[in-house]
C-alpha atoms as a PDB file:
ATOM      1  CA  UNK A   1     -49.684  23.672 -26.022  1.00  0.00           C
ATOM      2  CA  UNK A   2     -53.117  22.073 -25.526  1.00  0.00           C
ATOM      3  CA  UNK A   3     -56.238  22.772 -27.946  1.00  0.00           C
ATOM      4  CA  UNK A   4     -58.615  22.617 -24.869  1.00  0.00           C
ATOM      5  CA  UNK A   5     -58.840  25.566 -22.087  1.00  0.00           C
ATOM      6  CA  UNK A   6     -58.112  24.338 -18.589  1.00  0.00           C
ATOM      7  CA  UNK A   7     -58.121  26.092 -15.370  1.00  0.00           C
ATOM      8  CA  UNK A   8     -54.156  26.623 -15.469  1.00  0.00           C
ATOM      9  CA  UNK A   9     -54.624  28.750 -18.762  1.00  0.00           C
ATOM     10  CA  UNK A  10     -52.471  31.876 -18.216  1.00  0.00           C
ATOM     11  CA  UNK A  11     -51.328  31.249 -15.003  1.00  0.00           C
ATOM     12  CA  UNK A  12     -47.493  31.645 -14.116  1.00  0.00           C
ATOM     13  CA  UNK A  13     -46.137  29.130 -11.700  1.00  0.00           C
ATOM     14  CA  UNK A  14     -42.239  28.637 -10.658  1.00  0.00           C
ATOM     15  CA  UNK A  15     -41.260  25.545  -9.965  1.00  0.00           C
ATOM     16  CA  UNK A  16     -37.909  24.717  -7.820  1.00  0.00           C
ATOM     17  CA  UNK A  17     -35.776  21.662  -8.457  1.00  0.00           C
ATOM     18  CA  UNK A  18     -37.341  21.651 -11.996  1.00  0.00           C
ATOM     19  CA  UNK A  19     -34.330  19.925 -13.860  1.00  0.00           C
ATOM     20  CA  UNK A  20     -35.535  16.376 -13.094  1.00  0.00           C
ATOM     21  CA  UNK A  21     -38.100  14.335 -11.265  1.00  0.00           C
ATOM     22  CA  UNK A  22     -41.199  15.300  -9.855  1.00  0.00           C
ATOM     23  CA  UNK A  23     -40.079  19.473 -10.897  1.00  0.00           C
ATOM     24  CA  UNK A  24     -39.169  18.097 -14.440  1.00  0.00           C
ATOM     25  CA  UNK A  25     -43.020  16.219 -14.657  1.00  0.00           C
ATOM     26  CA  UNK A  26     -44.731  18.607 -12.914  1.00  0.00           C
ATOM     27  CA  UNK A  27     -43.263  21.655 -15.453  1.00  0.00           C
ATOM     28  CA  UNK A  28     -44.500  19.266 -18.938  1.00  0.00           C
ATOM     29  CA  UNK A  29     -47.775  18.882 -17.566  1.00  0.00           C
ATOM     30  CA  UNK A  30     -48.275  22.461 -16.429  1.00  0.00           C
ATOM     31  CA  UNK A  31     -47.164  23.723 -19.521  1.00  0.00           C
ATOM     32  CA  UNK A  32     -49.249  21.093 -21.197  1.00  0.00           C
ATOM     33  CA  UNK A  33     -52.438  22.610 -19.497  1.00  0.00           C
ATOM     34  CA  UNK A  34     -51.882  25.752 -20.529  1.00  0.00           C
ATOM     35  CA  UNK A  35     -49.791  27.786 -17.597  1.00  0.00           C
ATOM     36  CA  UNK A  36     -46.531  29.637 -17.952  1.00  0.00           C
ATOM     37  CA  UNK A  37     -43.780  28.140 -16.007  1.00  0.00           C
ATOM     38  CA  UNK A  38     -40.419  29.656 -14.706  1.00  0.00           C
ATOM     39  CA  UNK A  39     -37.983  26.652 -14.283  1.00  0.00           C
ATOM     40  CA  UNK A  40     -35.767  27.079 -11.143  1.00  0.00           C
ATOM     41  CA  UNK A  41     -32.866  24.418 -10.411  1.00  0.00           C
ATOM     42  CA  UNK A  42     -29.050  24.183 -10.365  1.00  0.00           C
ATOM     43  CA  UNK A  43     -28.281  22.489 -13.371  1.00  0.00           C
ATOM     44  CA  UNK A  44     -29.038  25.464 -16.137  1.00  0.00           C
ATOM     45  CA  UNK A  45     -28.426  22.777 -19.132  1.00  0.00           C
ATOM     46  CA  UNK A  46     -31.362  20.506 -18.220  1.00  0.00           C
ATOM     47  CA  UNK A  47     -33.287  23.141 -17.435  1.00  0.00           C
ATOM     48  CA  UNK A  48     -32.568  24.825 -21.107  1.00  0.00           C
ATOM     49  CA  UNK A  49     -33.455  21.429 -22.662  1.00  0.00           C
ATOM     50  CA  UNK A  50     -37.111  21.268 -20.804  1.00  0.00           C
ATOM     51  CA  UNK A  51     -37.676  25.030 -21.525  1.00  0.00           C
ATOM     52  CA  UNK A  52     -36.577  24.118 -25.235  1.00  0.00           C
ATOM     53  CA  UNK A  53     -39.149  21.571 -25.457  1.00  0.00           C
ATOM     54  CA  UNK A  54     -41.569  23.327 -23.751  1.00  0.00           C
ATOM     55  CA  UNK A  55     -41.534  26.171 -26.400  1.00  0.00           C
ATOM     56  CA  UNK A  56     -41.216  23.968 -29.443  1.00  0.00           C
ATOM     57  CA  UNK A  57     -44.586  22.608 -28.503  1.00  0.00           C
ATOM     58  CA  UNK A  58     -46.265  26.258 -28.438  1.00  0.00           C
ATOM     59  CA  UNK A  59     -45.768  26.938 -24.530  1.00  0.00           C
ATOM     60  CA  UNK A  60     -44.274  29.714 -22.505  1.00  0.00           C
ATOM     61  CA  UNK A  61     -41.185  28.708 -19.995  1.00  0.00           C
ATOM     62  CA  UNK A  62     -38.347  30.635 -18.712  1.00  0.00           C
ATOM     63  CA  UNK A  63     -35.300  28.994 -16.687  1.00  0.00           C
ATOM     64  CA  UNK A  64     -33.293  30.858 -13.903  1.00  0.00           C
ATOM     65  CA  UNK A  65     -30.143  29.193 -12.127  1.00  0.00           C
ATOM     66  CA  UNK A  66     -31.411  28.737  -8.466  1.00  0.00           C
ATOM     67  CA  UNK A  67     -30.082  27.468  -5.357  1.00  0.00           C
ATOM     68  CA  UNK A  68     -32.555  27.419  -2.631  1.00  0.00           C
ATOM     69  CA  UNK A  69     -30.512  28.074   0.265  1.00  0.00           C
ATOM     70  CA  UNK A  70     -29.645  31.466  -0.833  1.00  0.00           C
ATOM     71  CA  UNK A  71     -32.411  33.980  -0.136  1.00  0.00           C
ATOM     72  CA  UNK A  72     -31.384  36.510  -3.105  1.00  0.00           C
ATOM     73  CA  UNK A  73     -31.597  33.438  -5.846  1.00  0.00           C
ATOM     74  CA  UNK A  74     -35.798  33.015  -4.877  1.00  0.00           C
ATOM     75  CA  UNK A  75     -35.856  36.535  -4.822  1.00  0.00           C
ATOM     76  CA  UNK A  76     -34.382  36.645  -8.868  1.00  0.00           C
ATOM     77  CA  UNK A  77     -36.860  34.196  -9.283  1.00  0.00           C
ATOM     78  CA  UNK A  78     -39.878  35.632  -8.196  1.00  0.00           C
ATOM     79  CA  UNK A  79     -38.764  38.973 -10.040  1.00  0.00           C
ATOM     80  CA  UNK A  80     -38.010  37.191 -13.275  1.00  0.00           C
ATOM     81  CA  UNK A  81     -41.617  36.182 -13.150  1.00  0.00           C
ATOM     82  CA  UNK A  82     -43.340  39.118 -12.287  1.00  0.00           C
ATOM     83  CA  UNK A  83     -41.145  41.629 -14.348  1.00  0.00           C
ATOM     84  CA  UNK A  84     -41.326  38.608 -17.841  1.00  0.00           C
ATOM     85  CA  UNK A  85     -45.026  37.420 -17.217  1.00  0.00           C
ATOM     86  CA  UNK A  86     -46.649  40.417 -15.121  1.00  0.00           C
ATOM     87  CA  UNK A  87     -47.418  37.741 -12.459  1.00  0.00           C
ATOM     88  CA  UNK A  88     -47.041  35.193 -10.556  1.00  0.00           C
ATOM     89  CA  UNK A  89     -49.892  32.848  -9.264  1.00  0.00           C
ATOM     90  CA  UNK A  90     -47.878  29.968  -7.516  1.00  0.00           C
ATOM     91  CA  UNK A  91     -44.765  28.832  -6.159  1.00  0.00           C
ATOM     92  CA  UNK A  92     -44.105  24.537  -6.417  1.00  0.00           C
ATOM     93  CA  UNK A  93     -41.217  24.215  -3.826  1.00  0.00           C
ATOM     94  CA  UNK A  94     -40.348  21.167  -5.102  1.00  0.00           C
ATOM     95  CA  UNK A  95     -36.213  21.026  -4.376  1.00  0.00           C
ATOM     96  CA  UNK A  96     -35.217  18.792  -1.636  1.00  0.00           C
ATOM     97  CA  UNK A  97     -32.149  16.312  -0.733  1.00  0.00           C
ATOM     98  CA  UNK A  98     -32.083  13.161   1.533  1.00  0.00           C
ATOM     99  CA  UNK A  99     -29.159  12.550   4.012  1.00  0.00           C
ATOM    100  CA  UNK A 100     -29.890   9.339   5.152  1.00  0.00           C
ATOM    101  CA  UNK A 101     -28.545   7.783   8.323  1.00  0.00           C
ATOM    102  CA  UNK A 102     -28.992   6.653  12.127  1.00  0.00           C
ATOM    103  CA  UNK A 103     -28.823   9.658  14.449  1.00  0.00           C
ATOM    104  CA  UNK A 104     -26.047   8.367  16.489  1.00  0.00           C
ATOM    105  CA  UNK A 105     -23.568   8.848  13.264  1.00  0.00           C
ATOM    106  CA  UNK A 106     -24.472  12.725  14.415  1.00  0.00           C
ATOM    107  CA  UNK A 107     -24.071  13.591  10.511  1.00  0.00           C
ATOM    108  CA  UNK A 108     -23.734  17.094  11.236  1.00  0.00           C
ATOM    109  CA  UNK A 109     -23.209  18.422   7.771  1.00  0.00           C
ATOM    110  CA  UNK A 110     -25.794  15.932   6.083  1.00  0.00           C
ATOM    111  CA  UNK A 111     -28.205  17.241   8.786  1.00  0.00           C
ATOM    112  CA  UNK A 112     -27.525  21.319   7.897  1.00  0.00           C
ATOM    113  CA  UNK A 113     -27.668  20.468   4.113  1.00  0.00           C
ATOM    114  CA  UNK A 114     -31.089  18.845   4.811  1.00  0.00           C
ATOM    115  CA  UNK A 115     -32.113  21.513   6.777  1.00  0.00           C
ATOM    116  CA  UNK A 116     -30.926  24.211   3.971  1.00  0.00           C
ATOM    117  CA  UNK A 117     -32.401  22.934   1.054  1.00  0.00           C
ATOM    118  CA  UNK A 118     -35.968  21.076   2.440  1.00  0.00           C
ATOM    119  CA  UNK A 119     -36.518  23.829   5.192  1.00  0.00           C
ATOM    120  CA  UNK A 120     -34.982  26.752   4.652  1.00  0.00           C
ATOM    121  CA  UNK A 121     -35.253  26.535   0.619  1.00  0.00           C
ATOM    122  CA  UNK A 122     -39.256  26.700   1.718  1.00  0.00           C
ATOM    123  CA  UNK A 123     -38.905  29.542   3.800  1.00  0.00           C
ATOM    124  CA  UNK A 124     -36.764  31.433   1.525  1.00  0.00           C
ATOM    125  CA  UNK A 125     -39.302  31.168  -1.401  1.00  0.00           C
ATOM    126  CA  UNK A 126     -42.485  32.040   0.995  1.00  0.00           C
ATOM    127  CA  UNK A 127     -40.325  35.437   1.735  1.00  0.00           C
ATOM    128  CA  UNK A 128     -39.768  35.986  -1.583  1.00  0.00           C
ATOM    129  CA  UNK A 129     -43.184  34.943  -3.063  1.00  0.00           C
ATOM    130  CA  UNK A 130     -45.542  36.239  -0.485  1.00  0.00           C
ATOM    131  CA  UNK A 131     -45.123  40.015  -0.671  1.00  0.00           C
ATOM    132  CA  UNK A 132     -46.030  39.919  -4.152  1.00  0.00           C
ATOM    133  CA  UNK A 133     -48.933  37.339  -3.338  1.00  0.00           C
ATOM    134  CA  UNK A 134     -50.131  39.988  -0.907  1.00  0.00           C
ATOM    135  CA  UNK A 135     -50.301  42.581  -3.273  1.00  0.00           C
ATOM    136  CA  UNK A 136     -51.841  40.654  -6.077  1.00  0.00           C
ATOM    137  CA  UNK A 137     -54.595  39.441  -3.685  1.00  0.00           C
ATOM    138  CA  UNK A 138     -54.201  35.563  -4.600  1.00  0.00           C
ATOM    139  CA  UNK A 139     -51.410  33.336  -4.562  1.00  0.00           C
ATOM    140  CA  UNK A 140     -50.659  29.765  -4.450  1.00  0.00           C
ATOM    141  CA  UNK A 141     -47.705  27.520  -2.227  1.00  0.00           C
ATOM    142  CA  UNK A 142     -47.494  24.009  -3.020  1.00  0.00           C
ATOM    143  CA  UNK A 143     -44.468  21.918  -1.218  1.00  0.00           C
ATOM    144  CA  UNK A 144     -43.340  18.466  -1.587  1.00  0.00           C
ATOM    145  CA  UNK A 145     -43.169  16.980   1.529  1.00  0.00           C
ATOM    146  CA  UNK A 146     -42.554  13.094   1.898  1.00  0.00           C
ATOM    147  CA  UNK A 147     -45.106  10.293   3.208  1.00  0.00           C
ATOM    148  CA  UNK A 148     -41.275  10.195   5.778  1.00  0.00           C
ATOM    149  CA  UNK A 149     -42.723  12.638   7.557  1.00  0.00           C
ATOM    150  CA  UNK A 150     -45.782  10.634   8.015  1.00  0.00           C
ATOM    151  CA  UNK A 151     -44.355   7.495   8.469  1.00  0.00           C
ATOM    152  CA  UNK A 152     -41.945   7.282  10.888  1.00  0.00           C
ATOM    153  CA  UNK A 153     -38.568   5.060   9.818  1.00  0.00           C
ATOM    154  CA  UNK A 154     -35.333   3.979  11.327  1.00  0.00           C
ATOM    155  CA  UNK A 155     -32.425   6.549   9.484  1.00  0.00           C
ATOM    156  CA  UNK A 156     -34.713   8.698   8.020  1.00  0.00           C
ATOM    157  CA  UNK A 157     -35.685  10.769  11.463  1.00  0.00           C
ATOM    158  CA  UNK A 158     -34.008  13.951  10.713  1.00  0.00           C
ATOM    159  CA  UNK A 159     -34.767  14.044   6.704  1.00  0.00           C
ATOM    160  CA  UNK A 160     -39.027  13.361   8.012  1.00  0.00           C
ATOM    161  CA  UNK A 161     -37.936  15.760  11.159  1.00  0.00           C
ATOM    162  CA  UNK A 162     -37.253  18.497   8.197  1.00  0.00           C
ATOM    163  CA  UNK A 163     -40.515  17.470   5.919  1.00  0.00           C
ATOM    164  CA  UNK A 164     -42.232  17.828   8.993  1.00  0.00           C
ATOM    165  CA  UNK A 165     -41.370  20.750   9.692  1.00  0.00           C
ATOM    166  CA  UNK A 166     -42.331  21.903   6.033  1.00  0.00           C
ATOM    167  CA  UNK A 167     -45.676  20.680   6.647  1.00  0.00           C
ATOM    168  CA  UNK A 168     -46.225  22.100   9.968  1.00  0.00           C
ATOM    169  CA  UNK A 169     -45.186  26.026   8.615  1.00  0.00           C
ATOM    170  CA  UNK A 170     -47.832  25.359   5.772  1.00  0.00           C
ATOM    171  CA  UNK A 171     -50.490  24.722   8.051  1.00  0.00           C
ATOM    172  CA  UNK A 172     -49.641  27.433  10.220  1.00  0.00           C
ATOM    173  CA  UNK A 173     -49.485  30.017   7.072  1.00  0.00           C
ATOM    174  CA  UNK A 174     -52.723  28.609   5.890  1.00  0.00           C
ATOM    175  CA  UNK A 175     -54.169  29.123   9.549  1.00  0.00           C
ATOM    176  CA  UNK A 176     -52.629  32.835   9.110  1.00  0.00           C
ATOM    177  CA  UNK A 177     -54.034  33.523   5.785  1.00  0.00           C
ATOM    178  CA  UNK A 178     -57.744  32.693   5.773  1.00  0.00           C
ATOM    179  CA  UNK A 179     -58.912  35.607   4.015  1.00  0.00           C
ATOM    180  CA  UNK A 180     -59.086  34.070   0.692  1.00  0.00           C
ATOM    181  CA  UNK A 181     -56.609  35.285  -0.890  1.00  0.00           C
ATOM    182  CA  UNK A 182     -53.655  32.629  -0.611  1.00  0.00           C
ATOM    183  CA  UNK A 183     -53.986  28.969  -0.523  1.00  0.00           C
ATOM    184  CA  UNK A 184     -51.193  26.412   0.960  1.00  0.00           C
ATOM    185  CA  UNK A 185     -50.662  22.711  -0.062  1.00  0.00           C
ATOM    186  CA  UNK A 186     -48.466  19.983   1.036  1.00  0.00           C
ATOM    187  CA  UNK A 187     -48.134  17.172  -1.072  1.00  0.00           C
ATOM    188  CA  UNK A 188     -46.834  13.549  -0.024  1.00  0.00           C
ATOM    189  CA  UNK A 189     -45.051  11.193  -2.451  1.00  0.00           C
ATOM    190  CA  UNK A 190     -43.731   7.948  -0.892  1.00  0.00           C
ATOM    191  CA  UNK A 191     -41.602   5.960  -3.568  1.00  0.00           C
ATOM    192  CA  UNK A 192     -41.435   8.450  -6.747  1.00  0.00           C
ATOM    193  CA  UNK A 193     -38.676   7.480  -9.696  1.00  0.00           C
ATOM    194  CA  UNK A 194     -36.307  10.547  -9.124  1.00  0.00           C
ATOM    195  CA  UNK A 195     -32.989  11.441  -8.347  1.00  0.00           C
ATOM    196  CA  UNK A 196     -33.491  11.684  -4.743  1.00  0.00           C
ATOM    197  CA  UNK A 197     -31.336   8.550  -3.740  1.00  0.00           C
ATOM    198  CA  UNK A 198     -28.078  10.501  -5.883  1.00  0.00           C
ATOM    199  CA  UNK A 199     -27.989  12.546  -2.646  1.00  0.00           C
ATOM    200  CA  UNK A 200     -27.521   9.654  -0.287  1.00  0.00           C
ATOM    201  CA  UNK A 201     -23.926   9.639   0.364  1.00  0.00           C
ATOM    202  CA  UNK A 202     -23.176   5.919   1.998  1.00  0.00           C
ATOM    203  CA  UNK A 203     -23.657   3.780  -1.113  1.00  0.00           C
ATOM    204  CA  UNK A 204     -25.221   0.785   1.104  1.00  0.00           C
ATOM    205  CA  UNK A 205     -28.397   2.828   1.639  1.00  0.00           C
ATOM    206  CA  UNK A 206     -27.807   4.211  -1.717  1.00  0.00           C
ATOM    207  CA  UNK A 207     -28.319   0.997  -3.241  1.00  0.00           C
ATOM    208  CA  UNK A 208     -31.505  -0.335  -1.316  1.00  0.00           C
ATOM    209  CA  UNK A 209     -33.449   3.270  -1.836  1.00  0.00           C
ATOM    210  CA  UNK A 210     -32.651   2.968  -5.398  1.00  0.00           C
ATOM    211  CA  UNK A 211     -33.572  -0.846  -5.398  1.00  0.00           C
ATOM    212  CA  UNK A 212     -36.655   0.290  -3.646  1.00  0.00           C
ATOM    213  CA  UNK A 213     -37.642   3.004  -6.430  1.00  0.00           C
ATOM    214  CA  UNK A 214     -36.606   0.247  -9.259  1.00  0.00           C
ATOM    215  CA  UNK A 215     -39.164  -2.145  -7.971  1.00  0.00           C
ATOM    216  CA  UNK A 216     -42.104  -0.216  -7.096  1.00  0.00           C
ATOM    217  CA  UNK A 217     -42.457   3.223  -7.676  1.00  0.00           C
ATOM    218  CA  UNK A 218     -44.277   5.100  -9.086  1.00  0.00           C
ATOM    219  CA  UNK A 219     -43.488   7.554 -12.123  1.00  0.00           C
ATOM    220  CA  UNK A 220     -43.398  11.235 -11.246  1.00  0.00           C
ATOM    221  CA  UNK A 221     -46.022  12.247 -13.324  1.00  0.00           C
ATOM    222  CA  UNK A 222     -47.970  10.595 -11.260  1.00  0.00           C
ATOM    223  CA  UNK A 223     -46.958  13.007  -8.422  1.00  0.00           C
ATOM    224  CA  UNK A 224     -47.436  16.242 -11.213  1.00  0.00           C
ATOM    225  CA  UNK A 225     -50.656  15.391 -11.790  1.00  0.00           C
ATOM    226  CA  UNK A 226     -51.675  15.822  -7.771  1.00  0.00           C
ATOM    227  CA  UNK A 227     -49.857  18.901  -8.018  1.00  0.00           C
ATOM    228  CA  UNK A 228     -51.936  19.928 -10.799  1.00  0.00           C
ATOM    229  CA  UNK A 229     -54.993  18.651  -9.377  1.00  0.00           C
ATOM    230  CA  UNK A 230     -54.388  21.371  -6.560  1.00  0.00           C
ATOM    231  CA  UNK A 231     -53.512  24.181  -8.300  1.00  0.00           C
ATOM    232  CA  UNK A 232     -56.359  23.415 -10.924  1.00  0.00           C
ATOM    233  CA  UNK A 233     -59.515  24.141  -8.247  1.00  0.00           C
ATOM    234  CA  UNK A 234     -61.312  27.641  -7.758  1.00  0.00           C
ATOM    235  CA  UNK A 235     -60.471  30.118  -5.598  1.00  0.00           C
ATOM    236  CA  UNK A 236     -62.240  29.381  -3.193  1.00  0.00           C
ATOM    237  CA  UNK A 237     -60.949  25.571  -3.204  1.00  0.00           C
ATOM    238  CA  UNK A 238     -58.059  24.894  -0.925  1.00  0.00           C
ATOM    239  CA  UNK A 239     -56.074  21.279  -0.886  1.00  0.00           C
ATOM    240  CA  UNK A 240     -54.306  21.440   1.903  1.00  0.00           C
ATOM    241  CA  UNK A 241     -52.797  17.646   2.062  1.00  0.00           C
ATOM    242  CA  UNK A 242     -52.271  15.314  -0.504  1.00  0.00           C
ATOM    243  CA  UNK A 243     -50.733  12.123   0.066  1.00  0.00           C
ATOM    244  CA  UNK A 244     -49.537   9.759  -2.719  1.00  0.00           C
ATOM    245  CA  UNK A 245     -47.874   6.791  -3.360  1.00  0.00           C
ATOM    246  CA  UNK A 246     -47.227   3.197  -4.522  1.00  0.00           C
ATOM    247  CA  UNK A 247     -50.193   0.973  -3.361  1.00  0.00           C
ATOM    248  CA  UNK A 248     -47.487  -1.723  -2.572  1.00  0.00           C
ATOM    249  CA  UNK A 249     -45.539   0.419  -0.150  1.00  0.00           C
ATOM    250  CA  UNK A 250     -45.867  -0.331   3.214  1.00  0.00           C
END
C-alpha cells in the first residue's frame, strides 16, 4: 500500500476484535506499512468492508469469523494464516469487553464474560499461536490491556482484576522465553474512542463512560500506532509495556 519499505514489510500479523476500534486502526495502519493482516472478530460484514478496503489500496488482508472464548476459532485463525501467507509473525489480542459495576452487585455472568473474552481469549490465542512461533523461531504477542489495571477505580475492580491478569501472564511468558526468539508486549490505552462502553449493560454507567470518551479521548489510531511502534523494532528489541492515553485523564 505504501511506496516506502518499513520494518512491517511482509510480515503477517492477526489481529482479534479487528471490526472496530483500536483492531479496526491498528489493521489500516499495519496494512498501510506494508504487513499482511488476518482480520479476526465476530461481526464478518465489517470485517469484509476493512479487508475490502484494505485490498483496493494494493494490500494483503484476509478475515475469519472469531470468537475468542472458543479455543478451536484461534486455532482456524492461526491456520488460516500459516496455510494462506506461509507465516505468521504476530498475534494483536486486541478483543476485550467491560462489565462494569460495584462488586457487591456479585455480577456473576458479567464477571465470567469478562473473564472469557479479556483472559481466556489471551490464553486461547497464546495456545494456538505459540507452537507455530516455536517452530518458526520468532514470534510476536501484543495485548491490549487497560491503564484500569494500573489505576485502580471504584466498579471497575474485576474488569482491571482481568487486564491484570493479562499483563501479569505476559510478563511471566516473556520471563519464560528469553532466548530470543519470541517477544511479549502489553499495551495500555486509558480513554480510546471505541465501542467498549456498548458492552456496559446498566445504561447509567453507560452514559458517563461514553460521555467520558466524547470529551477527551483520544482516537484509536493513536493506540495503532504504539502497537506498531512495537512490532516495528529488531529482533532483538523487546517493548514490553506501553502505556497510553489522554494527557487530561486523571
Amino acid at each position: 500500500m505504501s511506496d516506502t519499505t518499513t520494518a512491517l514489510q511482509g510480515k503477517v500479523v492477526a489481529i482479534t476484535g479487528a471490526s472496530s476500534g483500536i483492531g479496526e486502526a491498528t489493521a489500516l495502519l499495519l496494512a498501510e506499512r506494508g504487513a499482511t493482516v488476518v482480520l479476526a472478530a465476530r461481526r464478518t460484514d465489517r470485517l469484509d468492508t476493512i479487508a475490502a478496503g484494505i485490498t483496493a489500496r494494493g494490500g494483503q488482508a484476509a478475515v475469519l469469523a472469531t470468537d475468542v472464548t472458543q479455543r478451536a476459532d484461534l486455532v482456524a485463525l492461526v491456520t488460516l494464516a500459516t496455510e494462506q501467507f506461509g507465516r505468521l509473525d504476530a498475534l494483536v489480542s486486541n478483543a476485550g469487553i467491560s462489565k462494569i459495576g460495584p462488586v457487591d452487585e456479585i455480577d456473576l455472568d458479567g464477571w465470567d464474560a469478562m473473564i472469557d473474552v479479556n483472559l481466556r481469549g489471551v490464553l486461547n490465542g497464546i495456545a494456538a499461536a505459540l507452537p507455530v512461533f516455536r517452530s518458526q523461531g520468532h514470534g510476536h504477542f501484543v495485548t491490549t490491556v487497560s491503564t484500569a489495571g494500573i489505576k485502580i477505580t471504584p466498579t471497575m475492580a474485576v474488569y482491571g482484576a482481568t487486564k491484570n491478569a493479562v499483563r501479569t501472564l505476559m510478563e511471566g511468558l516473556r520471563q519464560e522465553s528469553t532466548s530470543g526468539g519470541l517477544r511479549t508486549t502489553s499495551i495500555s490505552p486509558g480513554y480510546v474512542r471505541t465501542e467498549l462502553a456498548g458492552s456496559i449493560d446498566d445504561p447509567a454507567r453507560r452514559a458517563e463512560v461514553q460521555a467520558g470518551m466524547d470529551s477527551f479521548a483520544i482516537a484509536p489510531e493513536a493506540v495503532a500506532r504504539a502497537i506498531a511502534f512495537a512490532l516495528e523494532q529488531p529482533s532483538d528489541v523487546e517493548i514490553g509495556d506501553l502505556t497510553i492515553r489522554p494527557t487530561t485523564q486523571g
